[in-house]
Protein backbone atom coordinates (compact mmCIF):
# COMPACT_ATOMS: atom_id res chain seq x y z
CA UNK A 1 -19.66 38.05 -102.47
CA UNK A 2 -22.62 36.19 -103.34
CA UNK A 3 -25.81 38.70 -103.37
CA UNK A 4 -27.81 35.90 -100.32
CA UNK A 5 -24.21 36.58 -98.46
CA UNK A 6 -24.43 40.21 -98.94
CA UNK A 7 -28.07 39.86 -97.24
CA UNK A 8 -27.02 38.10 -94.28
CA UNK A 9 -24.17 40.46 -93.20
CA UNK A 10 -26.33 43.21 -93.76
CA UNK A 11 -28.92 41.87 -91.40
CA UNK A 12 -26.22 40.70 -89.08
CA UNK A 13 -26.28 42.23 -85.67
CA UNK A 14 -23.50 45.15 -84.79
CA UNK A 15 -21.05 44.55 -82.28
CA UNK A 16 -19.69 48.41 -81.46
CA UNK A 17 -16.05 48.38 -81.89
CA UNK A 18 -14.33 48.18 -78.59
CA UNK A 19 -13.47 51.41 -77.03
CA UNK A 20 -9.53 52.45 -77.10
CA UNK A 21 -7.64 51.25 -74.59
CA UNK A 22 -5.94 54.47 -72.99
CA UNK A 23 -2.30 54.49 -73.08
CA UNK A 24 -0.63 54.02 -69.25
CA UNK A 25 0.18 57.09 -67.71
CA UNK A 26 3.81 57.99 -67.48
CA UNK A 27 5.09 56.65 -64.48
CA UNK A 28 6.79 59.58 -62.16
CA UNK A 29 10.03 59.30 -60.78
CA UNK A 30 9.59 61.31 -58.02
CA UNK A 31 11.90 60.65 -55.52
CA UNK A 32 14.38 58.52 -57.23
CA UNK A 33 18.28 58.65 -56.31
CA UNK A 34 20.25 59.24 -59.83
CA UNK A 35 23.67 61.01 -60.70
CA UNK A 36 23.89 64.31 -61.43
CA UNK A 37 24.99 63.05 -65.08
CA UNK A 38 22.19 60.48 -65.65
CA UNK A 39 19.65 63.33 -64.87
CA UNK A 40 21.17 65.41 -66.98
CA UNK A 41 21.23 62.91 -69.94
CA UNK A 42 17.67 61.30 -68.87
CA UNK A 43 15.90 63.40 -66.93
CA UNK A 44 16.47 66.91 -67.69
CA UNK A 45 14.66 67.23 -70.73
CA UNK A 46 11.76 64.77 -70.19
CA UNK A 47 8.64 66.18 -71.62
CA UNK A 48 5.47 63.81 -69.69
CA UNK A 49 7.72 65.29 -66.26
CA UNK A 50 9.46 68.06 -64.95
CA UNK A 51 11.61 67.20 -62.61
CA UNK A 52 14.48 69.36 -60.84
CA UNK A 53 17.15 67.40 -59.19
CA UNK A 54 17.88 67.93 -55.30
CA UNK A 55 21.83 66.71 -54.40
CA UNK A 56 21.21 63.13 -55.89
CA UNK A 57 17.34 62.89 -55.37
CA UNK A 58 14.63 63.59 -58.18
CA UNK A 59 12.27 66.75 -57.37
CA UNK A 60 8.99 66.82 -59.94
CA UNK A 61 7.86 70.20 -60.49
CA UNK A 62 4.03 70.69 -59.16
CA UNK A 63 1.36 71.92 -61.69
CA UNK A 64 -0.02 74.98 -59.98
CA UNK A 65 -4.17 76.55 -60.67
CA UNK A 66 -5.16 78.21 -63.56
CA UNK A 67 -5.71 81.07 -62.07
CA UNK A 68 -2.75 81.20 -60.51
CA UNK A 69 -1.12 80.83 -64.14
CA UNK A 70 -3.00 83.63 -65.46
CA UNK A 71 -1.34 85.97 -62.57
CA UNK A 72 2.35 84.71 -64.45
CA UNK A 73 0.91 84.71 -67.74
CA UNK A 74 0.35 88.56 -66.98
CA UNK A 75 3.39 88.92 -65.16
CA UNK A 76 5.50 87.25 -67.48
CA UNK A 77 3.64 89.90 -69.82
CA UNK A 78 4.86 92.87 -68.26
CA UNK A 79 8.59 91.56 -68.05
CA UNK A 80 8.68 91.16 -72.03
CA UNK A 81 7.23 95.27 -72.16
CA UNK A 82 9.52 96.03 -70.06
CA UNK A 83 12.37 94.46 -71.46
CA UNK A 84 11.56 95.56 -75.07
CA UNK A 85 11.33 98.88 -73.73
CA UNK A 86 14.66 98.34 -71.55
CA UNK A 87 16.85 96.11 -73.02
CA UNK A 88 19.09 95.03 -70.51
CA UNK A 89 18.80 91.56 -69.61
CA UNK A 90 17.48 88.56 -71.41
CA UNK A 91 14.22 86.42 -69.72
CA UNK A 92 14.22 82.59 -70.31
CA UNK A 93 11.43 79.93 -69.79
CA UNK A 94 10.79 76.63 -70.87
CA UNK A 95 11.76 74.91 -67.82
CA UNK A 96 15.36 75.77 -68.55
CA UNK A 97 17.61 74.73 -65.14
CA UNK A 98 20.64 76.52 -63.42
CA UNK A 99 22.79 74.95 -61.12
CA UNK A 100 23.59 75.74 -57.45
CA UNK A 101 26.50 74.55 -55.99
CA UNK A 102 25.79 75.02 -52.00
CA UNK A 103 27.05 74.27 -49.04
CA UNK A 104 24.62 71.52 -48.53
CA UNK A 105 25.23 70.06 -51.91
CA UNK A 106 24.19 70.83 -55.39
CA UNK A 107 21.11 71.43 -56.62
CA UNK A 108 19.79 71.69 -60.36
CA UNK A 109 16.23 74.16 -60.18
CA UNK A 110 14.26 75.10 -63.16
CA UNK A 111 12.43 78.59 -61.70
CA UNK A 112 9.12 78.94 -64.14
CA UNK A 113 10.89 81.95 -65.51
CA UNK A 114 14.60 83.92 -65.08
CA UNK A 115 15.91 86.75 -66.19
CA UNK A 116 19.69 86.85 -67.17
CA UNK A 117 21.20 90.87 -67.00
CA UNK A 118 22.94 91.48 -70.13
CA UNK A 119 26.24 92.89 -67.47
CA UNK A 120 25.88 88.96 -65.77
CA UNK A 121 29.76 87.81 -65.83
CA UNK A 122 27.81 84.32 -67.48
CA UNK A 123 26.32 85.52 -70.55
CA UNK A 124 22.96 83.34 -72.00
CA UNK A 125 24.22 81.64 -75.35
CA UNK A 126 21.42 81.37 -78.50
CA UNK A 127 22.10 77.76 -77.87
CA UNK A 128 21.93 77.21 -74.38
CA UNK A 129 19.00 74.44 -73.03
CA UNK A 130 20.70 75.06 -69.41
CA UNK A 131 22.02 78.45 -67.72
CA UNK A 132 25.49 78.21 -67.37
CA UNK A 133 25.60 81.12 -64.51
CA UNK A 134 23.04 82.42 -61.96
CA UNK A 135 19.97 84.21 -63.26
CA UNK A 136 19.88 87.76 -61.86
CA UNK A 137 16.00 87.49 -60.78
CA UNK A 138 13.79 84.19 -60.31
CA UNK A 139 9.91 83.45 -60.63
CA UNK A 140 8.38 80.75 -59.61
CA UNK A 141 4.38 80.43 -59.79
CA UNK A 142 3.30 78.46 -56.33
CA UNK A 143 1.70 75.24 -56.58
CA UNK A 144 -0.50 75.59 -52.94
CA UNK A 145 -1.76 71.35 -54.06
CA UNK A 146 0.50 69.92 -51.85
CA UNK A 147 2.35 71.28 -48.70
CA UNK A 148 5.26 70.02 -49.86
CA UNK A 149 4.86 72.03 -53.29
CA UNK A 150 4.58 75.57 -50.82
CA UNK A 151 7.46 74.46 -48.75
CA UNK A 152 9.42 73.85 -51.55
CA UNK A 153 8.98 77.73 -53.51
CA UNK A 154 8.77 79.33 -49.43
CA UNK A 155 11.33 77.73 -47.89
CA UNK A 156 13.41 75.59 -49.71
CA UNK A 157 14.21 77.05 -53.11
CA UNK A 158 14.11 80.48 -50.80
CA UNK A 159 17.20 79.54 -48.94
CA UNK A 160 18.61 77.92 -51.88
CA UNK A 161 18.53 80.64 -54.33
CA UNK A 162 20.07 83.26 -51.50
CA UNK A 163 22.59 81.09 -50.80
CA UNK A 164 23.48 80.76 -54.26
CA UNK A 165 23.64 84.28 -55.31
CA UNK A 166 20.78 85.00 -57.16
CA UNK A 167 20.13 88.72 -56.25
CA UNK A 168 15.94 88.93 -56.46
CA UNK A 169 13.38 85.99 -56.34
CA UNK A 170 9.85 86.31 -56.75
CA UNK A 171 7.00 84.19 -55.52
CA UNK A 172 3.29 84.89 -57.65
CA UNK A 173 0.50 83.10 -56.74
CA UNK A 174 -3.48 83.68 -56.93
CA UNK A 175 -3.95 84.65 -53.15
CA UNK A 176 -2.21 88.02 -52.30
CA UNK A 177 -1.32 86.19 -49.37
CA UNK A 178 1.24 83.96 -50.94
CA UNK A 179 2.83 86.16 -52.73
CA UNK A 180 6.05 87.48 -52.21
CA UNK A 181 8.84 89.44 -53.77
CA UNK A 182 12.76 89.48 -52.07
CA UNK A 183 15.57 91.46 -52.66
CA UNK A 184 18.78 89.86 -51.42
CA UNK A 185 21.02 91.42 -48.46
CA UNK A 186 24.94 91.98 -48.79
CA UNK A 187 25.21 88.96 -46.02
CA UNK A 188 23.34 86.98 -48.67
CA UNK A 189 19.51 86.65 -47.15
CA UNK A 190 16.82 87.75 -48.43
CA UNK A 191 14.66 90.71 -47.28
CA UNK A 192 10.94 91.53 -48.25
CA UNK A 193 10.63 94.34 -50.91
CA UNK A 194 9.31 97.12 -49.15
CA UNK A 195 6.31 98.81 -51.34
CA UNK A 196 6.40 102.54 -52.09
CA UNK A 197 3.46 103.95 -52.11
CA UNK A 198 1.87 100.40 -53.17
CA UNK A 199 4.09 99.91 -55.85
CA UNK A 200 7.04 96.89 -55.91
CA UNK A 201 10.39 98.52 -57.27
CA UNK A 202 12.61 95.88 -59.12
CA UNK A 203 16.43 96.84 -57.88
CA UNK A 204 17.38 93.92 -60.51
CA UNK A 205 15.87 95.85 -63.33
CA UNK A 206 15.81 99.63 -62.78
CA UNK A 207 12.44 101.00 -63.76
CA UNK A 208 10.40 97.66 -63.72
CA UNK A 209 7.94 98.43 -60.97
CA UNK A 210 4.37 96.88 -60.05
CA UNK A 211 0.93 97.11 -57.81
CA UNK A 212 0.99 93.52 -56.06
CA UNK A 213 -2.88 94.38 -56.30
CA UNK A 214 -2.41 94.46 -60.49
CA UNK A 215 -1.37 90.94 -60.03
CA UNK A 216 -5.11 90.15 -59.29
CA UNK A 217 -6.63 92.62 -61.38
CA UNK A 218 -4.64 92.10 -64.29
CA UNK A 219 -5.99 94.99 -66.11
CA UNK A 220 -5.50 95.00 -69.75
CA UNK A 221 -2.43 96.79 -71.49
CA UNK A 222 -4.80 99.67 -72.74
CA UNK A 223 -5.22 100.93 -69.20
CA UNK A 224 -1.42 99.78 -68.44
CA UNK A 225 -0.13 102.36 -71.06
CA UNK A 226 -1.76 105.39 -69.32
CA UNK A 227 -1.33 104.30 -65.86
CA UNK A 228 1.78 105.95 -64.37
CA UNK A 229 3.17 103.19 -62.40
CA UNK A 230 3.32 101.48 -66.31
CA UNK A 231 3.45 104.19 -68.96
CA UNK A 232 7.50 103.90 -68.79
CA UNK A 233 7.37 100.40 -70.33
CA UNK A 234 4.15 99.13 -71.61
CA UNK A 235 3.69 100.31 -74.78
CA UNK A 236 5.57 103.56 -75.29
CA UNK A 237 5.50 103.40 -79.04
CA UNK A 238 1.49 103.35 -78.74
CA UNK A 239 1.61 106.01 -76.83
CA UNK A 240 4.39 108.12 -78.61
CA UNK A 241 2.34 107.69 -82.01
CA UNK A 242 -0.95 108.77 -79.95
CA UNK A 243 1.54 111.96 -78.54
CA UNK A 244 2.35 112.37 -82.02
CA UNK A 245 -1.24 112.70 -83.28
CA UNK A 246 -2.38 114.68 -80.80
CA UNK A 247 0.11 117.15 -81.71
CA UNK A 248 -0.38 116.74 -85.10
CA UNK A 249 -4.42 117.50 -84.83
CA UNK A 250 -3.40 120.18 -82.47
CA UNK A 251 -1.26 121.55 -84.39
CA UNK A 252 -4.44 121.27 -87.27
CA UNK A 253 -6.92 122.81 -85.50
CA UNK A 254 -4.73 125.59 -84.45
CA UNK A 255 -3.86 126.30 -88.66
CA UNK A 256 -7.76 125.76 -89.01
CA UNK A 257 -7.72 128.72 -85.94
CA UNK A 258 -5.58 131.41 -87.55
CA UNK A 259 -7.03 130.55 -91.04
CA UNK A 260 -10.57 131.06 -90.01
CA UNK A 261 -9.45 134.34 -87.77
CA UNK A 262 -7.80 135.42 -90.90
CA UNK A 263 -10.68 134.87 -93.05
CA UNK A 264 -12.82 137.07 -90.44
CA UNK A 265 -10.06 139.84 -90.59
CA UNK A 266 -10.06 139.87 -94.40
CA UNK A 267 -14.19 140.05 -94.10
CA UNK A 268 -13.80 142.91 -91.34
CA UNK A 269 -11.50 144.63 -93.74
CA UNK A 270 -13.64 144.22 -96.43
CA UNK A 271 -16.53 145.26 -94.61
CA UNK A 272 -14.63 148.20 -93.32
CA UNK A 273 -13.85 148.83 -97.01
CA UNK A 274 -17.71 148.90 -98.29
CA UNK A 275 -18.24 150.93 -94.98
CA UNK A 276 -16.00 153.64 -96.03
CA UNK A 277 -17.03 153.48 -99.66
CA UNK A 278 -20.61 153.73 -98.58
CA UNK A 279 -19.55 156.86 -96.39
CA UNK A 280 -17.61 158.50 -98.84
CA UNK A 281 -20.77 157.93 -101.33
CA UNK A 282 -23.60 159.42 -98.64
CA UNK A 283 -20.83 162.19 -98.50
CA UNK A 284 -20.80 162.91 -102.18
CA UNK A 285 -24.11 162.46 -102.45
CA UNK A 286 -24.74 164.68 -99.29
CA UNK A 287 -22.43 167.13 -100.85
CA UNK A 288 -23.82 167.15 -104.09
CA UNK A 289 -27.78 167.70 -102.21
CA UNK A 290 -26.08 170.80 -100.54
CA UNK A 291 -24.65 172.21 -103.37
CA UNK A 292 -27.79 171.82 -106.03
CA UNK A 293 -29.57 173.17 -102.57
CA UNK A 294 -26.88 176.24 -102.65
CA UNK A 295 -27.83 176.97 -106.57
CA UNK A 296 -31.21 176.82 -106.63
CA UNK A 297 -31.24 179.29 -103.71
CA UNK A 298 -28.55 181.45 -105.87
CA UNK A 299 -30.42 181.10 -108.76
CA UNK A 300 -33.91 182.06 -107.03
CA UNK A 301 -32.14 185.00 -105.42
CA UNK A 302 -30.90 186.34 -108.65
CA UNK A 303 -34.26 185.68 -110.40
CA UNK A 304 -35.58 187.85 -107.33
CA UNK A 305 -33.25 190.56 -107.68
CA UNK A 306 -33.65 190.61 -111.43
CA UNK A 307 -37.59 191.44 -110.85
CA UNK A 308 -36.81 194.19 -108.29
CA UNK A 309 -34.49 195.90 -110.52
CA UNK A 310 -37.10 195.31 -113.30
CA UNK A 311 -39.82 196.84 -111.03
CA UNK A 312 -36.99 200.09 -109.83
CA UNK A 313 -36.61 200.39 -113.36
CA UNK A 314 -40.39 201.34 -114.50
């Protein structure tokens, strides 16, 4: 490039680079009629959507708040203590599905997360993208958007999931108000959990309990670990080590105890000692006084009876 070229494109005005042209959203399929076996092929996995599939019709899963996320997040939390504490069942995410065969026709539902008991007659495979059985308990995290997203957790996948066996579903949301937590009935409905004493009582997995009022709290796992309700499950190792320390320091100061209440006897004894050397020295020396006293007084009464003899004599 010639140097008078150079010059002119230097001087040349800028023209800003066009901005980037945003890709087009994926399009939902919402709604759409497909075969059980295209959306299991197409539609199952589909990462822009979620979509659960409702006897031949498309269901896409509603986003719900952030807040009410962080109420699962912490939930979801306090299922993984629990079950590393008490390993008897297995609890599964990432929008893995389960399918219902109902009355009313089948329906493919991906709850936000399930737990699978280890005793389940379908056992969860290493493998497995879909549940092969029924999961033993159900969460799903209400998306309040929409009506049709709160009809669909309340009402809907309610009736569905009783129907099809699934013995405890749980509703979590940000408003105590929407929240709810069944336990299902030998005639195959569900029934509220009835709190004891504030505190929800898992029948699927004995020993998982919660506050409902936790759920909005969310304290952190330090207080968790010392709080009753939670000190069965949420970190029991911490706390065993703590246990352990304690004892251990106890156990310390107590040796530091008798060792320093030894030392004091061994002084006492000592002192005691010196004491009764000391006495036994006064008493010598006492002893010793009296007994010079006792000659001298011999002595002067001979020396006095030697000069009245001396004076009888003359």
């Amino acid at each position: 490039m010639s140097p008078s070229a150079a010059t002119e494109l230097a001087h040349a005005p800028q023209v800003p680079a066009p901005p980037p042209r945003p890709l087009p959203a994926a399009r939902s399929a919402d709604g759409l009629l497909v075969s059980e076996a295209v959306y299991w092929t197409e539609y199952y996995l589909e990462s822009d959507h979620h979509y659960e599939w409702n006897n031949g019709r498309l269901e896409e899963k509603p986003v719900s708040d952030y807040e009410t996320f962080l109420v699962y997040a912490w939930f979801s939390e306090l299922v993984r203590h629990f079950l590393r504490t008490h390993p008897c069942a297995q609890m599964v995410g990432l929008e893995m599905g389960f399918r219902l065969p109902l009355p009313s026709g089948t329906v493919i539902r991906k709850p936000d997360f399930g737990v699978v008991r280890n005793d389940n007659p379908q056992p969860l495979l290493p493998l497995d993208c879909s549940y092969h059985g029924v999961f033993d308990l159900c969460i799903e995290a209400l998306s309040d958007q929409e009506r049709s997203g709160i009809v669909r957790d309340t009402v809907t996948k309610k009736a569905e999931y009783a129907a099809g066996g699934v013995p405890e579903y749980y509703i979590l949301h940000q408003n105590p108000a929407h929240q709810a937590f069944y336990t299902r009935t030998a005639a195959g409905f569900y029934t509220p959990i009835e709190p004891q004493a504030g505190v929800i009582c898992s029948r699927v997995l004995p020993g998982l309990q919660f506050r409902p009022t936790d759920l909005a709290r969310r304290p952190e796992l330090e207080a968790l670990r010392d709080d009753p309700v939670y000190a069965g499950f949420v970190l029991p190792g911490w706390r065993a080590d703590r246990e352990r320390a304690e004892a251990a320091a106890w156990q310390a100061d107590a040796e530091a105890r008798r060792a320093d209440a030894e030392t004091r006897r061994a002084d006492a004894e000592a002192q005691a000692k010196r004491e009764a050397v000391d006495r036994a020295d006064a008493e010598a020396r006492r002893a010793d006084a009296e007994a010079q006293a006792r000659q001298r007084l011999e002595d002067d009464l001979a020396a006095l009876r030697a000069r009245l003899d001396e004076g009888r004599m003359r």
